[in-house]
Protein backbone atom coordinates (compact mmCIF):
# COMPACT_ATOMS: atom_id res chain seq x y z
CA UNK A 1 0.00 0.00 0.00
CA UNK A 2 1.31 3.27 -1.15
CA UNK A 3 1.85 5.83 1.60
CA UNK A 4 0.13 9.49 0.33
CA UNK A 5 0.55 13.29 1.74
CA UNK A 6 -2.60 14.68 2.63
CA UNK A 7 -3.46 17.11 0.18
CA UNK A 8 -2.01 20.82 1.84
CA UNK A 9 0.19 18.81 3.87
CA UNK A 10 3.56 20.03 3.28
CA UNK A 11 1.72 23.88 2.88
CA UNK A 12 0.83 23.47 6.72
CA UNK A 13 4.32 22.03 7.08
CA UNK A 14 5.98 24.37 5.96
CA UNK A 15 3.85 27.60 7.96
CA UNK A 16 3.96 26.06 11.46
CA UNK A 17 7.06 26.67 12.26
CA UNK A 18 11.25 27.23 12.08
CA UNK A 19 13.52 23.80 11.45
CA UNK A 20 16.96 23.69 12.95
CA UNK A 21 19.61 21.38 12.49
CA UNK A 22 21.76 20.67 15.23
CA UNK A 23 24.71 18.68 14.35
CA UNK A 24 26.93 17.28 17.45
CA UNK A 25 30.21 16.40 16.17
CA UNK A 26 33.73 15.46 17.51
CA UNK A 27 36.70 14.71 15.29
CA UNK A 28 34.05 14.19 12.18
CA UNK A 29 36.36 15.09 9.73
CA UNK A 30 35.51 11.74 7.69
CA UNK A 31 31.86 12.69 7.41
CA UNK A 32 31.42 16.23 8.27
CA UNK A 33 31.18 17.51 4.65
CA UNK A 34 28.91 14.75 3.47
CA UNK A 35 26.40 15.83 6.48
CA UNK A 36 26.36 19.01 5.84
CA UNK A 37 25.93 18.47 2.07
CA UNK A 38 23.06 16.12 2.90
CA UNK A 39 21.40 18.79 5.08
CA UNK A 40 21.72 21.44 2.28
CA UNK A 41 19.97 19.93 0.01
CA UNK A 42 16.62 18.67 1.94
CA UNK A 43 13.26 19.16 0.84
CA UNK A 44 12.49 20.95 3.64
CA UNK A 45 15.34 23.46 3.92
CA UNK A 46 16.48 24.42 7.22
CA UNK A 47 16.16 27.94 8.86
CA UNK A 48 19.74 27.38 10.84
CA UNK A 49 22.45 25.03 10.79
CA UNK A 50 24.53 24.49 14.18
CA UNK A 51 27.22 22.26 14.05
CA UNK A 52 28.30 21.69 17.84
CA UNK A 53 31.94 21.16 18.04
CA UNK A 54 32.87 19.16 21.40
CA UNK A 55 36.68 20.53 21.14
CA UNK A 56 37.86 18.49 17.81
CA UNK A 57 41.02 17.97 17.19
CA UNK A 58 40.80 17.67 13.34
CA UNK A 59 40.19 19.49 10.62
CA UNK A 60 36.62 20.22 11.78
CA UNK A 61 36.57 23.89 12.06
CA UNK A 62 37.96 24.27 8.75
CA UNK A 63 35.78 21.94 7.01
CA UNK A 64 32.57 23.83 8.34
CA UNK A 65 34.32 27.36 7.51
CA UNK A 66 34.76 26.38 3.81
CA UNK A 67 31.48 24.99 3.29
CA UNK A 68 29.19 26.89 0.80
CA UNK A 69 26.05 25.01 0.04
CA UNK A 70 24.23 26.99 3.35
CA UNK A 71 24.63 29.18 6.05
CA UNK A 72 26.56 27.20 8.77
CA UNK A 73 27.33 28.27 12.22
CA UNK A 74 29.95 27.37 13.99
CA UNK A 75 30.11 27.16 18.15
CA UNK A 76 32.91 25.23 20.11
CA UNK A 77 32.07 24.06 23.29
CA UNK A 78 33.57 25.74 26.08
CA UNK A 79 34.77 22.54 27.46
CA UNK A 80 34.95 18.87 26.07
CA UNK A 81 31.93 17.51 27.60
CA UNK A 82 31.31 14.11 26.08
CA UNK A 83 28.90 12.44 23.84
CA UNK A 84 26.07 12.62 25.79
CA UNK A 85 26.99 15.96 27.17
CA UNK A 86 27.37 17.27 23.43
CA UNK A 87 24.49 15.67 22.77
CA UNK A 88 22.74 17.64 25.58
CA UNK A 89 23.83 20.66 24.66
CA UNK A 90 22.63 20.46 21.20
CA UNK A 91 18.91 19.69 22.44
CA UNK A 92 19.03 22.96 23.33
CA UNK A 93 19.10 24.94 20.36
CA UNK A 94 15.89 22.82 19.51
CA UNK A 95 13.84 25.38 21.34
């Protein structure tokens, strides 16, 4: 059975309300670009992109600063905290 869209769906979507993507990362060189590239070119477009750096030691900060396909920012942690501390953190910018 085929799965449909209500018809006005993706209009009500699309009016009820902002989308950010929060991206957690540590030492994400390997995969960084390819997320961010996957993000950019959604249906649904994202009003902000946050990648959350948990104090990398890799070529993270440059890979987000040279990336073009969308507005990106940028915030280090002010500490390493962790996975699940990162993880924490980035729950909230989902407010």
């Amino acid at each position: 059975m085929a799965c449909e869209t209500p018809p006005g769906a993706v209009e009500r979507s699309r009016m009820s309300g902002k989308i950010t993507c929060v991206i957690p990362v540590y030492n994400g060189q390997a995969f960084l670009l390819q997320t961010l590239q996957s993000v950019a070119v959604q249906t649904f477009k994202p009003d902000r992109i946050i990648v959350l750096d948990d104090w990398s030691t890799d070529e993270t900060p440059r890979i987000v600063q040279g990336f073009d396909g969308a507005i990106v920012e940028y915030i280090r942690n002010p500490e390493r905290l962790g996975l699940f501390g990162n993880c924490n953190r980035a729950l909230e910018f989902a407010v």
